[in-house]
Protein backbone atom coordinates (compact mmCIF):
# COMPACT_ATOMS: atom_id res chain seq x y z
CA UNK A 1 -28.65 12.98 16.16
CA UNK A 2 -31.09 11.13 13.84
CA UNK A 3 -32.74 13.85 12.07
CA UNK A 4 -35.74 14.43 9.23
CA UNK A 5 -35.01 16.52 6.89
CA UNK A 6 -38.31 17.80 5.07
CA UNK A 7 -38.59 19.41 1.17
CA UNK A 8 -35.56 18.39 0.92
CA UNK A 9 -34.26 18.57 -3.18
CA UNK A 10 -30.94 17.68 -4.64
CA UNK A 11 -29.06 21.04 -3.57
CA UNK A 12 -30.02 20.43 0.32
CA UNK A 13 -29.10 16.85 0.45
CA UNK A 14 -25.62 17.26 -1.51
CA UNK A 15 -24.95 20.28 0.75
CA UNK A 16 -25.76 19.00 3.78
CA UNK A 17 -24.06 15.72 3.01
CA UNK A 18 -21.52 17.77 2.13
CA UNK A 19 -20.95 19.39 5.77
CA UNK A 20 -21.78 16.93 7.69
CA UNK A 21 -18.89 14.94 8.49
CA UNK A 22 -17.78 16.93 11.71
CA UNK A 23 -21.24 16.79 12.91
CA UNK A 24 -21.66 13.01 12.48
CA UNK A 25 -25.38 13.35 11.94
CA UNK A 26 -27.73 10.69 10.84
CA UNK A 27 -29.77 12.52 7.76
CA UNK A 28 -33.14 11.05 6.38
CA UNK A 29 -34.02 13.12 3.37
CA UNK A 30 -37.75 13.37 2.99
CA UNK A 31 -38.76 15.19 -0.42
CA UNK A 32 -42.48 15.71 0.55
CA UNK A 33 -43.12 18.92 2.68
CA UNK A 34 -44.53 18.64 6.15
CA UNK A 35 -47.78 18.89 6.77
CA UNK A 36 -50.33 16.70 8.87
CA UNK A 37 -50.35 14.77 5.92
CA UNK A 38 -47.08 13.75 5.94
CA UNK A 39 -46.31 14.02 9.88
CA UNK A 40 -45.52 10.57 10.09
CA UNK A 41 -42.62 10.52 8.52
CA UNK A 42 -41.08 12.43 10.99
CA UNK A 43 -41.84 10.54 13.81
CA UNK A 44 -39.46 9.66 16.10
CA UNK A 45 -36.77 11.46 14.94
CA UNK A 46 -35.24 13.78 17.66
CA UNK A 47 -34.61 15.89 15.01
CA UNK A 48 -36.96 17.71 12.70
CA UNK A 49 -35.31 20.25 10.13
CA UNK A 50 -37.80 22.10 7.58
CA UNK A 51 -37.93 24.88 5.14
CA UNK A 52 -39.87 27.68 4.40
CA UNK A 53 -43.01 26.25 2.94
CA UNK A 54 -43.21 23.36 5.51
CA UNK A 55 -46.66 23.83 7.50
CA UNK A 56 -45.34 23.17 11.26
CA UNK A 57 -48.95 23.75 13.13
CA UNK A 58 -50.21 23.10 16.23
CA UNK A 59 -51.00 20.09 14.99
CA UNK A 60 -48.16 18.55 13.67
CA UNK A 61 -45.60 19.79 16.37
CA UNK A 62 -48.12 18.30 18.81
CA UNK A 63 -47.83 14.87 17.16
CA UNK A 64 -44.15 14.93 16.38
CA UNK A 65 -43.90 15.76 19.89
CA UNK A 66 -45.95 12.58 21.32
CA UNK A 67 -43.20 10.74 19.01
CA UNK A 68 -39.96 11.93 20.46
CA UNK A 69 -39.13 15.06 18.58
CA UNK A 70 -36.93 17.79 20.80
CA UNK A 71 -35.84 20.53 18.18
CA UNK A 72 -37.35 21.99 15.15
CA UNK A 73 -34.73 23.57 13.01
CA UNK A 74 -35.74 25.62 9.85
CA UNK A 75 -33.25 25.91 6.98
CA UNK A 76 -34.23 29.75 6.84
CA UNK A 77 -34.23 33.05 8.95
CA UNK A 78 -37.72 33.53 8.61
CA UNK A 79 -40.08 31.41 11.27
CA UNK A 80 -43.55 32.64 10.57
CA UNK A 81 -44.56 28.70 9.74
CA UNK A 82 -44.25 27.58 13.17
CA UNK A 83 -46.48 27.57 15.68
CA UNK A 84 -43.99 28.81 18.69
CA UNK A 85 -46.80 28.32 21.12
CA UNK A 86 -47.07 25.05 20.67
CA UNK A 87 -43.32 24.04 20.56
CA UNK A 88 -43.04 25.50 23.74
CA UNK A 89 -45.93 24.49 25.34
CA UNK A 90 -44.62 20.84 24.57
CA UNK A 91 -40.82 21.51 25.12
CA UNK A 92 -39.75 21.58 21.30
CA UNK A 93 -36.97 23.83 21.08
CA UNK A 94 -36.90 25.90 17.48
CA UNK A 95 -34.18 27.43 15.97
CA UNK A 96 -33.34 28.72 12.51
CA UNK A 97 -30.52 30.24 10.16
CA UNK A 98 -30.53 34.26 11.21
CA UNK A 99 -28.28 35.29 8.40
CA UNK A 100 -27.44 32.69 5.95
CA UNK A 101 -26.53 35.68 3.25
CA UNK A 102 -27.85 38.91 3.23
CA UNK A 103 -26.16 39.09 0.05
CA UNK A 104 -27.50 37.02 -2.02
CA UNK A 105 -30.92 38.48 -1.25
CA UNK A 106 -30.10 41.77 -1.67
CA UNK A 107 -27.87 40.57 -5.24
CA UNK A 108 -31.31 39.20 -6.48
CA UNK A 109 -33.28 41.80 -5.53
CA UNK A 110 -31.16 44.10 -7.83
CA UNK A 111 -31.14 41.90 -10.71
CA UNK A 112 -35.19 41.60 -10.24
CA UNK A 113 -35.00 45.45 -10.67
CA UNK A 114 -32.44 45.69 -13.46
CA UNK A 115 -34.05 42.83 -15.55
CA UNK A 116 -37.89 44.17 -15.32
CA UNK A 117 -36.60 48.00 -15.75
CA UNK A 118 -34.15 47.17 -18.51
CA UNK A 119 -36.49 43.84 -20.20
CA UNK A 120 -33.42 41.81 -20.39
CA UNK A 121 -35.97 38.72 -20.00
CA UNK A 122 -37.73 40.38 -23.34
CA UNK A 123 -34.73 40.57 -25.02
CA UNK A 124 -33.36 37.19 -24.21
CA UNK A 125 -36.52 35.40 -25.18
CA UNK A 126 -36.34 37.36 -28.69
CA UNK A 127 -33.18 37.04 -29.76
CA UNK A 128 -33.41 33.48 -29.41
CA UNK A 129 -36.23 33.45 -31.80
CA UNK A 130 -33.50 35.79 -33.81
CA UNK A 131 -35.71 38.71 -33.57
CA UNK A 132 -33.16 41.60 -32.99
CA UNK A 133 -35.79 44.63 -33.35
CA UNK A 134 -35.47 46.35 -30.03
CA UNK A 135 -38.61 48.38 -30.15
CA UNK A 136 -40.17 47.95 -26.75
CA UNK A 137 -37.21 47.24 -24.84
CA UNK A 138 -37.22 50.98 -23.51
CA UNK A 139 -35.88 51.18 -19.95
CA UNK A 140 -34.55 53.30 -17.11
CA UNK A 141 -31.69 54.09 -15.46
CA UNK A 142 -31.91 53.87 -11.69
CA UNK A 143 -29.32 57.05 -11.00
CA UNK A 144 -33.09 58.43 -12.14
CA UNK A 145 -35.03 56.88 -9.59
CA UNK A 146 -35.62 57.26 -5.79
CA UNK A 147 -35.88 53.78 -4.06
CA UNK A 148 -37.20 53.04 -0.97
CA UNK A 149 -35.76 49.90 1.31
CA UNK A 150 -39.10 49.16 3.54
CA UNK A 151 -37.03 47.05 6.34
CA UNK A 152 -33.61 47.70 7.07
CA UNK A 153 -32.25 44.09 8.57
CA UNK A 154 -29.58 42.70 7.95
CA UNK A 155 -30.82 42.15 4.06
CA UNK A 156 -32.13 45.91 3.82
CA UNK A 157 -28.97 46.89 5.28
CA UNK A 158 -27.05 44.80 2.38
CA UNK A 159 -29.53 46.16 -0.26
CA UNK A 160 -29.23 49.31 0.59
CA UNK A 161 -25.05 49.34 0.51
CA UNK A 162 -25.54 47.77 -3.12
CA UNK A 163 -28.00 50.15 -4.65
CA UNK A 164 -25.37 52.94 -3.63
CA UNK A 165 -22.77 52.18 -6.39
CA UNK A 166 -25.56 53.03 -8.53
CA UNK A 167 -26.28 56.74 -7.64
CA UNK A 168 -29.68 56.55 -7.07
CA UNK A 169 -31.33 58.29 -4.26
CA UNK A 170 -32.17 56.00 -1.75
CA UNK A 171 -35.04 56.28 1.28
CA UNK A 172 -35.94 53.82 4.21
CA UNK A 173 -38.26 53.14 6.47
CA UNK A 174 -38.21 51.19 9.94
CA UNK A 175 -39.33 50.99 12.92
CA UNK A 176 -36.03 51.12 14.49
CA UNK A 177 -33.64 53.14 12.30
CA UNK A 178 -29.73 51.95 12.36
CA UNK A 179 -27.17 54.27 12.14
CA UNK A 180 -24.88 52.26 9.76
CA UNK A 181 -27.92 52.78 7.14
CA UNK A 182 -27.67 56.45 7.11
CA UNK A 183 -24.48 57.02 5.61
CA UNK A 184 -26.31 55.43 2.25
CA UNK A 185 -30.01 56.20 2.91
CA UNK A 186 -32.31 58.66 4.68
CA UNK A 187 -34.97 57.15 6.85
CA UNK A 188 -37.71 59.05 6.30
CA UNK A 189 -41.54 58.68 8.08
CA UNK A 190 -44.53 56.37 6.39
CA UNK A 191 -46.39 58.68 4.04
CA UNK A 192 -42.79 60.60 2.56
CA UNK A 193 -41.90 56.68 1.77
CA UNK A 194 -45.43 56.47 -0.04
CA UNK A 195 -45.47 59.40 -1.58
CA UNK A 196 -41.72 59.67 -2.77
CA UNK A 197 -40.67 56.16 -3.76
CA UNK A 198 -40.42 55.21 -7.31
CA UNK A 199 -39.04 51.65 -6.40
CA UNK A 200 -40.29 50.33 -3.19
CA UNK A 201 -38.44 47.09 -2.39
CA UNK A 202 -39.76 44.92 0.91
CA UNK A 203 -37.05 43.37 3.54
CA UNK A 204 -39.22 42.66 6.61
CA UNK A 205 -40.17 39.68 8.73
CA UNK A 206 -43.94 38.60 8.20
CA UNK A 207 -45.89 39.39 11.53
CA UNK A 208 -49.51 39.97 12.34
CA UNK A 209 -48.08 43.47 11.56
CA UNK A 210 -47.08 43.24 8.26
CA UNK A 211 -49.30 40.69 7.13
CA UNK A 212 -50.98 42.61 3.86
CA UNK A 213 -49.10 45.95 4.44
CA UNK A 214 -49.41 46.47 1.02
CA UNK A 215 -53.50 46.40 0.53
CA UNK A 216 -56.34 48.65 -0.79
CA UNK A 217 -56.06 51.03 2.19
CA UNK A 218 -52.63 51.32 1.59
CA UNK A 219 -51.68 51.36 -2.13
CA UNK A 220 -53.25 54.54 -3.34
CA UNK A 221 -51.22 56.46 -1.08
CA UNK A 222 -48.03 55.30 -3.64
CA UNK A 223 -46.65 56.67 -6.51
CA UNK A 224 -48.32 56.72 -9.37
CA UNK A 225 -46.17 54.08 -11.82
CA UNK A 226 -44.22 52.42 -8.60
CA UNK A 227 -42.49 49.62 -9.04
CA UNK A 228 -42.89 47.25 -6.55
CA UNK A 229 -40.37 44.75 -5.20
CA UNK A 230 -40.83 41.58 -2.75
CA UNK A 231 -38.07 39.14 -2.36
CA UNK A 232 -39.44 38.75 1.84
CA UNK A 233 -42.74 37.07 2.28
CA UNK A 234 -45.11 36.55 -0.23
CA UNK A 235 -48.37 37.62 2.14
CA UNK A 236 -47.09 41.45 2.54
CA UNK A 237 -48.77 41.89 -0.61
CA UNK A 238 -52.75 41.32 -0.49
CA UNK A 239 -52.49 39.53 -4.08
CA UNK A 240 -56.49 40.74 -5.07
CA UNK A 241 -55.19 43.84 -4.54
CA UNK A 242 -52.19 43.98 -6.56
CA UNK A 243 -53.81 42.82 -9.74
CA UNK A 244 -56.84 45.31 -9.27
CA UNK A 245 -53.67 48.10 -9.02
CA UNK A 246 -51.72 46.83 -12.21
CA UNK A 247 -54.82 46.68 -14.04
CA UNK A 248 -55.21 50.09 -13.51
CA UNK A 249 -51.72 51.11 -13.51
CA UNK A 250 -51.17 52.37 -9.97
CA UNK A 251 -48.50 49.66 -10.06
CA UNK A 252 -46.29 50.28 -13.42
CA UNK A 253 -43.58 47.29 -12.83
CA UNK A 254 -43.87 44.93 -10.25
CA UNK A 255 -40.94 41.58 -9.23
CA UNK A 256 -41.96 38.98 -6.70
CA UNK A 257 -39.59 36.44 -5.71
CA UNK A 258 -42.64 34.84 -3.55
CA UNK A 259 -46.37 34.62 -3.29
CA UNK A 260 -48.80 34.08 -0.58
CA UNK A 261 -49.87 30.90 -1.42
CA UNK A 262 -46.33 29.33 -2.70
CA UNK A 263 -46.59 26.37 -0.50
CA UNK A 264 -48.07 24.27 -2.97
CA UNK A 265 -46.42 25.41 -6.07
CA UNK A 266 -42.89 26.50 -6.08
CA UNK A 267 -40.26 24.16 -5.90
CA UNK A 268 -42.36 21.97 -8.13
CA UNK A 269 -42.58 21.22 -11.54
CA UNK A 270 -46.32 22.20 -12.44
CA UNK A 271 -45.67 22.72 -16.16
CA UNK A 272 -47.47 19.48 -17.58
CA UNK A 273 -50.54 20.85 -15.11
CA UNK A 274 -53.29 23.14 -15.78
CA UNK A 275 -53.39 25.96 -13.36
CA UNK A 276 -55.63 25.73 -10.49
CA UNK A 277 -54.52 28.72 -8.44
CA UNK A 278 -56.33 31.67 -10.88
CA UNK A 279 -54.32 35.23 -8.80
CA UNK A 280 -50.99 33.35 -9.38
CA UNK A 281 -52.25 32.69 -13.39
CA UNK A 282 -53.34 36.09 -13.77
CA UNK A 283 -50.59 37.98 -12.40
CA UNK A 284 -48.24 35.38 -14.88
CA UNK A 285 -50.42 37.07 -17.77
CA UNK A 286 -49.07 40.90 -17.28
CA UNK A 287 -45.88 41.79 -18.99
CA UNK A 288 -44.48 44.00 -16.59
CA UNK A 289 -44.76 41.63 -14.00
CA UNK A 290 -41.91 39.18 -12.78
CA UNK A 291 -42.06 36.45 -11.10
CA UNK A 292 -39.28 34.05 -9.43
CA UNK A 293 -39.72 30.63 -7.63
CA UNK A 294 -38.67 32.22 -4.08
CA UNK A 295 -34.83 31.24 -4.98
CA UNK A 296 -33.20 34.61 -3.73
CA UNK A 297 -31.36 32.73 -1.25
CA UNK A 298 -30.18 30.02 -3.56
CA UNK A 299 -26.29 30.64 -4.04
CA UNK A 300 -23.31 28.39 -2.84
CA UNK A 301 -22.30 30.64 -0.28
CA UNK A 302 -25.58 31.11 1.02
CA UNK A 303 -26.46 27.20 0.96
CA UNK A 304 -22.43 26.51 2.53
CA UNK A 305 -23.87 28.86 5.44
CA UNK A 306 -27.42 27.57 5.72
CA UNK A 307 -26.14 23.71 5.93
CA UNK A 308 -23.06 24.45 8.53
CA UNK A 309 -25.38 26.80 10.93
CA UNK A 310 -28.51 24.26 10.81
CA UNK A 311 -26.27 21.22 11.65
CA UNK A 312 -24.45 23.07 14.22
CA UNK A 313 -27.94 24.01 15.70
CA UNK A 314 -28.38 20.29 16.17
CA UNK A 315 -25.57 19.59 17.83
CA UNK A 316 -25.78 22.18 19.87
CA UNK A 317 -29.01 20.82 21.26
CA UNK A 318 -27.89 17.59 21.21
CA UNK A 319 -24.53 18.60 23.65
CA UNK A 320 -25.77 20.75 26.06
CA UNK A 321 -29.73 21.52 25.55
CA UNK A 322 -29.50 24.59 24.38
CA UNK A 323 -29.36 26.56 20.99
CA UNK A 324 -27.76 30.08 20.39
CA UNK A 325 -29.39 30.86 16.93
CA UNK A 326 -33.10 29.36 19.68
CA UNK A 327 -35.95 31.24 18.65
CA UNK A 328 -37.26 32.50 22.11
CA UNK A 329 -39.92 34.95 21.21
């Protein structure tokens, strides 16, 4: 199948390349994300394969559509930037990668929490200017914490097996508890969660639900001091109201692996530019605040799965119409 491939950088097109060969593919790399800016390029390709920052709109599925596309495939597990409506409406099948590795999510996540609670970044960046004084580096030892897993996937599942080994007590919260969880966790309800959790880390899909779950209605109902995890979505967290909360210290520590409006800065190099997007600049100012270029996912294994189970979704379509990994909701 002749397919696009959108925001596509040097680790998707080496291992895609890479996997190809039994699938026999024809791959156009396209480094600019879609958009209805750049919806041209994809036209008629049968084949459209994007990522998580791609904007797939009515608008652009409705165009690539007119042009001959049949499948949408997203190199991710999460689908919130399609407009399933749409594909449907004009027969555009989409499917995506349901579990490319829970583990090397739920890997990152912990090394989020063990670099801003033990300031490894601070202590990198001064012994390099061979400053060896380690006042300020104070941390904590998570056997001393209780975290709470908000989301308990596949991912929340893996995070929670992992914190485990490190003998801290561990909550969750879902709408549909799994049994596996529970000999690691205890699920308890919404307001224990709030009320109990000194580490809240966030593993859930981004719906109409969880859009902003984290917002001013919600956030003085946590800890005092919580440190606050998101390696998910970036639009859980209402972004206004997480720097009004760190300013005030309702938030003591808080790690993002994404932000709401990532589309048009990570996986860019911005450092020659002056910053135009003033909640992203500000919440780079506080120094107990991390930030990551949404790359949780971004470790061999996890890019061997991502490129074998997109390319099989292809030719999947492409033999018999149909997709098992099909988003159908």
């Amino acid at each position: 199948m002749k397919i696009a491939v959108f925001s596509s950088k040097s680790y998707d097109r080496q291992t895609l390349e890479r996997y190809n060969a039994p699938f026999g593919h024809e791959l156009t790399f396209l480094e600019p994300r879609l958009s209805p800016e750049t919806v041209a390029l994809g036209r008629g390709f049968p084949g459209v394969c994007i990522f998580v920052n791609d904007t797939c709109s009515a608008e652009v599925i409705a165009d690539l559509a007119a042009h001959g596309t049949k499948i949408i495939a997203t190199r991710s597990a999460g689908y919130n930037q399609i407009h399933l409506a749409t594909a449907k409406q004009h027969g555009v099948m989409v499917a995506r990668v349901p579990a490319y590795s829970p583990n090397a999510v739920s890997e990152f996540t912990l090394a989020l929490i063990l670099t801003l609670g033990r300031k490894t970044h601070k202590a990198y960046n001064r012994t390099r200017e061979f400053n060896f004084e380690i006042a300020g580096l104070e941390g904590f030892e998570l056997r001393d914490k209780t975290v709470g897993v908000f989301g308990t996937g596949k991912i929340g599942q893996t995070v929670i097996k992992n914190l485990s080994g490190f003998g801290c007590r561990i909550i969750a919260y879902d709408k549909y508890p799994n049994e596996a969880v529970k000999q690691w966790a205890t699920y308890v309800d919404g307001p224990t969660f709030a009320r109990e959790s000194d580490i809240i880390t966030l593993h859930c899909p981004l719906t109409p639900e969880t859009q902003h779950i984290l917002n001013q209605e919600t956030m003085p109902y946590l800890k005092d001091g919580v440190f606050i995890v998101n390696t998910s979505r970036g639009a859980l967290l209402d972004t206004n109201t997480v720097i009004k909360f760190l300013k005030n210290g309702k938030i003591g520590m808080l790690a993002i692996d994404v932000y709401e409006e990532e589309a048009d800065y990570f996986y860019r190099d911005l450092s020659d530019k002056v910053p135009t997007n003033d909640e992203l600049a500000r919440l780079l100012t506080f120094p107990n605040v991390l930030v990551t270029s949404h790359m949780a996912f971004l470790t061999d294994h996890a890019l061997r799965n991502i490129a074998e189970t997109t390319l099989g979704n292809f030719a999947e379509f492409e033999r018999n119409g149909q997709c098992a990994n099909a988003v159908t909701e």
